[in-house]
N, C-alpha and C. Protein backbone atom coordinates (compact mmCIF):
# COMPACT_ATOMS: atom_id res chain seq x y z
N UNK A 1 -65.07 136.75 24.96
CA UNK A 1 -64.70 135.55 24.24
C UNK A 1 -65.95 134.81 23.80
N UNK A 2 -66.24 134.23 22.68
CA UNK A 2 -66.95 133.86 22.11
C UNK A 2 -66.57 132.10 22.32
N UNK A 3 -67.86 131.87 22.06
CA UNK A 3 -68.28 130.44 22.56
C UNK A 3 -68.77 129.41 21.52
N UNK A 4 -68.28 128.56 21.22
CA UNK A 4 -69.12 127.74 19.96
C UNK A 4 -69.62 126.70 20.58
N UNK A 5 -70.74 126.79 19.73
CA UNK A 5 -71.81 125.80 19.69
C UNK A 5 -71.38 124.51 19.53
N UNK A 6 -71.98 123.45 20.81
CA UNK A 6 -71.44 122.09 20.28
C UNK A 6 -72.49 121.18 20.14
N UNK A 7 -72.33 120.43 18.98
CA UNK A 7 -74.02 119.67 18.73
C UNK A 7 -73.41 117.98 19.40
N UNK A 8 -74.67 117.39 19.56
CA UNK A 8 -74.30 116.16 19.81
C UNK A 8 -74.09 115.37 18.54
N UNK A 9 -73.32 114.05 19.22
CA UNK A 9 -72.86 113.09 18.38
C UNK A 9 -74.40 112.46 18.31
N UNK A 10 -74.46 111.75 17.29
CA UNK A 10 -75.24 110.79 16.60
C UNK A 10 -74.89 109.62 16.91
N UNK A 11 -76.12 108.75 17.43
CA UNK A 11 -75.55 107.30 16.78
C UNK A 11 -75.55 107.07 15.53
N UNK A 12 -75.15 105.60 15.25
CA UNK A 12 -74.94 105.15 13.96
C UNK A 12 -76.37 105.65 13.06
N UNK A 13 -77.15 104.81 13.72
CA UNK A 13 -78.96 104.19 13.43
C UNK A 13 -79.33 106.00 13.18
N UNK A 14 -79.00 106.69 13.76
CA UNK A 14 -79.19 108.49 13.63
C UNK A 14 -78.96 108.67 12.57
N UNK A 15 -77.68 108.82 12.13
CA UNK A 15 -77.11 109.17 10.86
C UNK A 15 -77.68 108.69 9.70
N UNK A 16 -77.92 107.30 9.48
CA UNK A 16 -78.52 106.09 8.68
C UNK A 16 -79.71 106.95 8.23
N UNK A 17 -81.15 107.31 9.43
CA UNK A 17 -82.06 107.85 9.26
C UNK A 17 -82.43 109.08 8.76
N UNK A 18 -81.15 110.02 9.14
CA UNK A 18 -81.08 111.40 8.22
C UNK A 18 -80.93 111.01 6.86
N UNK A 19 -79.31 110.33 6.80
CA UNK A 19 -79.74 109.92 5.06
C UNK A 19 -80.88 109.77 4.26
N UNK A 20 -81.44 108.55 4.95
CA UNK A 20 -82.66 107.94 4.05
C UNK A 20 -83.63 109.26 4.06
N UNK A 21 -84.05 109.95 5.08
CA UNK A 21 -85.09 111.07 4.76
C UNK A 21 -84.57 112.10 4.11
N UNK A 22 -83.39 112.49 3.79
CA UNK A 22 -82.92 113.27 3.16
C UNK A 22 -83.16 112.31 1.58
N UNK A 23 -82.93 111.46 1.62
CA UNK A 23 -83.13 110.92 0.16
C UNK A 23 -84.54 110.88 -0.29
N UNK A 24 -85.48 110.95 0.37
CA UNK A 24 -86.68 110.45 0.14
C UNK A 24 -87.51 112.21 0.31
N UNK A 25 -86.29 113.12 1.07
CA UNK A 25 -87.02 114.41 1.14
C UNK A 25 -87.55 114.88 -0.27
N UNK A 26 -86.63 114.48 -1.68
CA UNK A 26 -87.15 115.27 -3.15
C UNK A 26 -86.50 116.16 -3.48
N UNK A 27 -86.82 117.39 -3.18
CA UNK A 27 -86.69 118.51 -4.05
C UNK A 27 -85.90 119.24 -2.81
N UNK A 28 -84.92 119.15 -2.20
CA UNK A 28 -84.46 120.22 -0.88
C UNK A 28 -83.03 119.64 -1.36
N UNK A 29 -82.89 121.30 -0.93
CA UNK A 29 -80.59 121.00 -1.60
C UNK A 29 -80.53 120.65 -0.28
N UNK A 30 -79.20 119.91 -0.23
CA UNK A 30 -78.44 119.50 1.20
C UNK A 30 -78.40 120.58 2.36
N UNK A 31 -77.38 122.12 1.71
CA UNK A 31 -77.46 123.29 2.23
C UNK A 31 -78.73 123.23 3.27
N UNK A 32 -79.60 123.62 2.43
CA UNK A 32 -81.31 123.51 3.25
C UNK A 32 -81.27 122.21 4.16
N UNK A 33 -81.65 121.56 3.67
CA UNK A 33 -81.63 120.04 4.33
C UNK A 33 -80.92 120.28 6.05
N UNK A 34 -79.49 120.47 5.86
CA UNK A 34 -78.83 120.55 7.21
C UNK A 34 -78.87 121.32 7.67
N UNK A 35 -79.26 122.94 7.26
CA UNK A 35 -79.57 124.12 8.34
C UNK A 35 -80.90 123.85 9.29
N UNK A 36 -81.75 122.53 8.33
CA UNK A 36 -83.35 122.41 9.09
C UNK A 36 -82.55 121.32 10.09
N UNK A 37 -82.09 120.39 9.80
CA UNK A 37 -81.40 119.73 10.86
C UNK A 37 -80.11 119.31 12.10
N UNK A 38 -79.37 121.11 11.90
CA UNK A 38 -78.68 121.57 12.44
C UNK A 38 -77.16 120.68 12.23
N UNK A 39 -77.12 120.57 11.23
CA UNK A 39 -75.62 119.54 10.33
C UNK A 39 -74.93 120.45 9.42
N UNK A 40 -74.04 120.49 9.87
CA UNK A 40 -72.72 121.28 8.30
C UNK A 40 -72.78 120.55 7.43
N UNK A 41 -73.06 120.71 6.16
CA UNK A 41 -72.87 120.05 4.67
C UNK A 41 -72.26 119.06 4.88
N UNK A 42 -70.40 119.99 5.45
CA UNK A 42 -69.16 118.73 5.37
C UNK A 42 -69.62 117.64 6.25
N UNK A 43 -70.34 117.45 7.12
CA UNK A 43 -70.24 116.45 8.29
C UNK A 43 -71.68 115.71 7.17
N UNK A 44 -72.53 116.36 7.03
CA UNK A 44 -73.22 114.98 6.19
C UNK A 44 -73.20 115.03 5.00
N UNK A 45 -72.22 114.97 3.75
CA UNK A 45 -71.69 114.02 3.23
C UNK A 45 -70.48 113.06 3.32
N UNK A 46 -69.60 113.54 4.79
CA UNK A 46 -69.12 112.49 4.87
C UNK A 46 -70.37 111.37 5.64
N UNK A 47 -71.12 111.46 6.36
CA UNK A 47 -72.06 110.47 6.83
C UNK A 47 -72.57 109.54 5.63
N UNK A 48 -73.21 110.69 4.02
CA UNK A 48 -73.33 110.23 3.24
C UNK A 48 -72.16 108.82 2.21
N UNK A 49 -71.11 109.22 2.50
CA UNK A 49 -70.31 108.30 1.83
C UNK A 49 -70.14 107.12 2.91
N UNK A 50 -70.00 107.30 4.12
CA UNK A 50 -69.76 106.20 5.14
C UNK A 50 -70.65 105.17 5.35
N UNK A 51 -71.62 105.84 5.20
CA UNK A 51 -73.00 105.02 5.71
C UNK A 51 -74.05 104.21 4.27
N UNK A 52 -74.01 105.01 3.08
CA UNK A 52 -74.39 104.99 1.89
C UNK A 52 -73.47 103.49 1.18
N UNK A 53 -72.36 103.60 1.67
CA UNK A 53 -71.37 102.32 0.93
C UNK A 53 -71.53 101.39 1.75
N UNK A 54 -71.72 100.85 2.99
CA UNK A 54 -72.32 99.93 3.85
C UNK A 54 -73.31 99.27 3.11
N UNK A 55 -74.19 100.54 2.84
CA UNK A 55 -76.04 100.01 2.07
C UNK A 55 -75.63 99.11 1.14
N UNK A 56 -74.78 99.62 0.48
CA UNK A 56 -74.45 99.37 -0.97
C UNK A 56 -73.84 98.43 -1.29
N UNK A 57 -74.28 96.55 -2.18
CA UNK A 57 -73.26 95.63 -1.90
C UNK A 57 -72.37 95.66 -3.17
N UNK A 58 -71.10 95.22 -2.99
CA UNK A 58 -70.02 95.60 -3.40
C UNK A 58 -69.99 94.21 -3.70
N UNK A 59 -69.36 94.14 -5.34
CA UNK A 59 -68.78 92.53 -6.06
C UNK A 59 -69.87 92.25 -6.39
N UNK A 60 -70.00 90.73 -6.92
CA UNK A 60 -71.12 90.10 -7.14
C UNK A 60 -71.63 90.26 -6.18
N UNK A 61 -73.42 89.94 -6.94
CA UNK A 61 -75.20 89.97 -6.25
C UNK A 61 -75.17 88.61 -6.94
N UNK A 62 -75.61 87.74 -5.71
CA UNK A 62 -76.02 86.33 -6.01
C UNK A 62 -77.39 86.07 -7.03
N UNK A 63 -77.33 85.47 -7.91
CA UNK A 63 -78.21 85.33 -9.06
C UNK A 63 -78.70 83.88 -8.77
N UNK A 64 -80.52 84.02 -8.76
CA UNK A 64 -80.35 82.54 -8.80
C UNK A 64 -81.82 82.11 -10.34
N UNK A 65 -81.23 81.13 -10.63
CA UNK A 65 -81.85 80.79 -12.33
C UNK A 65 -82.95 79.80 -12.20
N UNK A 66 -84.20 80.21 -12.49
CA UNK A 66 -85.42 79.71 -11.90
C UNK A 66 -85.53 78.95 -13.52
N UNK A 67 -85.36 77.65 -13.80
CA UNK A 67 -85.85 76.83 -14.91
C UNK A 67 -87.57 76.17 -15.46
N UNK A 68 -87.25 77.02 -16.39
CA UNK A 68 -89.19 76.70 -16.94
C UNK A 68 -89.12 75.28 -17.12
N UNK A 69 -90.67 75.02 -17.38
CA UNK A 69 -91.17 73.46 -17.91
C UNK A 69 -90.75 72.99 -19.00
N UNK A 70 -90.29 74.00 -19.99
CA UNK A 70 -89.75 73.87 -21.33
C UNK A 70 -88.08 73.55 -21.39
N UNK A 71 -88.13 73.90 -19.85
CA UNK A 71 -86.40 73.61 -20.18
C UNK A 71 -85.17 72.09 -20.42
N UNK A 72 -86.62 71.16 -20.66
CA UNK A 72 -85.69 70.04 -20.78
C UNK A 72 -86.11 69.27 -22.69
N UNK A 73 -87.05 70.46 -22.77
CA UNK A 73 -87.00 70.41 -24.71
C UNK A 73 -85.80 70.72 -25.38
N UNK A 74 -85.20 70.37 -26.18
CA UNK A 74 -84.02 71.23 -26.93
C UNK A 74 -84.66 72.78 -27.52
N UNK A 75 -84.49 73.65 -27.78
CA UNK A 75 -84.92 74.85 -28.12
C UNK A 75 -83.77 75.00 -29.48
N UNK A 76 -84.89 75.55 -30.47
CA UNK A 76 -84.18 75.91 -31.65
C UNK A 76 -83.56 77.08 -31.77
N UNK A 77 -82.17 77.04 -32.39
CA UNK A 77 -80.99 78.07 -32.16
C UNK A 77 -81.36 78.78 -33.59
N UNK A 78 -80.92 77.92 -34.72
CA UNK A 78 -81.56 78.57 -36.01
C UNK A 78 -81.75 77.51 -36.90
N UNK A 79 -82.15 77.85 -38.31
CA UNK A 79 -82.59 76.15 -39.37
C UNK A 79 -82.21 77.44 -40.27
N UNK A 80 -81.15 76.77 -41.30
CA UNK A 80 -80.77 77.19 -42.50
C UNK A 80 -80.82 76.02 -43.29
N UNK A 81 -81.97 76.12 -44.42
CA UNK A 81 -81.76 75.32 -45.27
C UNK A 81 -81.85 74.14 -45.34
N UNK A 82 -83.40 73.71 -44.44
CA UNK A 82 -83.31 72.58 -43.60
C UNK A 82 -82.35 71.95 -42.43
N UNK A 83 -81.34 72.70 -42.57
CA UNK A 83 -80.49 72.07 -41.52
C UNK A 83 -80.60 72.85 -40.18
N UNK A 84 -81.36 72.16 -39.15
CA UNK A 84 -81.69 72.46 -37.57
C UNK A 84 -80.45 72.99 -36.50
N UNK A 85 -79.92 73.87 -35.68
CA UNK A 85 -79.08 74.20 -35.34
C UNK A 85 -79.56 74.26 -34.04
N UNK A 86 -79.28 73.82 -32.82
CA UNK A 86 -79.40 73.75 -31.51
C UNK A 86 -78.86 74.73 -30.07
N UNK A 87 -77.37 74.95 -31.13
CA UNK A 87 -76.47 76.04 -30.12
C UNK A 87 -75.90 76.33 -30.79
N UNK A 88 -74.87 77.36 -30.34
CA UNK A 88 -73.93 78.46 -31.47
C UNK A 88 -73.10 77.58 -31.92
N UNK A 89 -72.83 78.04 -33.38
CA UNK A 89 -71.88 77.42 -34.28
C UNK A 89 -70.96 79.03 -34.64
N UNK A 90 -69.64 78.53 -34.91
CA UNK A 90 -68.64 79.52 -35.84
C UNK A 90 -69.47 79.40 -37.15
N UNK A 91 -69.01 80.59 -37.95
CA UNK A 91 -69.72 80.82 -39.20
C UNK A 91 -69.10 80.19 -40.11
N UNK A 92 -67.70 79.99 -39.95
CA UNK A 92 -67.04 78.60 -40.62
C UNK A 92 -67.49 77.35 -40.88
N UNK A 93 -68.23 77.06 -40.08
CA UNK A 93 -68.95 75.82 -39.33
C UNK A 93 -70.24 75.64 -40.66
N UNK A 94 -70.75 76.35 -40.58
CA UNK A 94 -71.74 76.52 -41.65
C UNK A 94 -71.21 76.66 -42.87
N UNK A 95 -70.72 77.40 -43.20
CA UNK A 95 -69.97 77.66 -44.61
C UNK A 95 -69.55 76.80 -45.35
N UNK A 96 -69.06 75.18 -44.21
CA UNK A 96 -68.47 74.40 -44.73
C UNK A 96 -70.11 73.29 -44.96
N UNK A 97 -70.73 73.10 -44.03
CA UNK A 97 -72.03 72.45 -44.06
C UNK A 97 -73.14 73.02 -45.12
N UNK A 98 -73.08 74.44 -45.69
CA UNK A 98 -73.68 74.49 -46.71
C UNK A 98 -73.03 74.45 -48.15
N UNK A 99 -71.28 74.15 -48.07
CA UNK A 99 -71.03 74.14 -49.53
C UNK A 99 -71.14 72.37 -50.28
């Protein structure tokens, strides 16, 4: 009777670290990758999807809007025809201001 091989479990922080060096390995297929580190394909890409979407933030990324010295000048939008424009206008808007 034949006997299979049983590997140990990983911690979390384990798994995490194969990823990233596998990402940062370059040029090595997965195949390769897990025969050097004794992992079945199937078991690390599911690690890959489990652990990879954690990394990964989901919804909005908080934006934050750093205001120049210039930002309390009005800034010119466009000048048709002498007439100075500040912010968006409908093209109606004009059409009627230049007839």
């Amino acid at each position: 009777m034949e006997q299979t091989k049983r590997t140990q479990s990983r911690s979390e922080q384990e798994k995490h670290s194969v990823i990233a060096e596998f990402e940062k390995a370059g040029n090595i297929t997965v195949k390769d990758y897990c025969k050097i580190h004794q992992i079945h394909p199937a078991t690390f890409y599911n690690w890959q999807k489990r652990y990879r979407a954690k990394a990964e933030p989901k919804g909005f990324v908080p934006v934050s809007v750093l205001m120049d010295d210039h930002s309390s000048e009005e800034v010119l939008f466009a000048e048709v025809r002498g007439i100075k424009i500040y912010q968006w206008v409908e093209a109606a808007y004009l059409k009627k201001l230049l007839n």
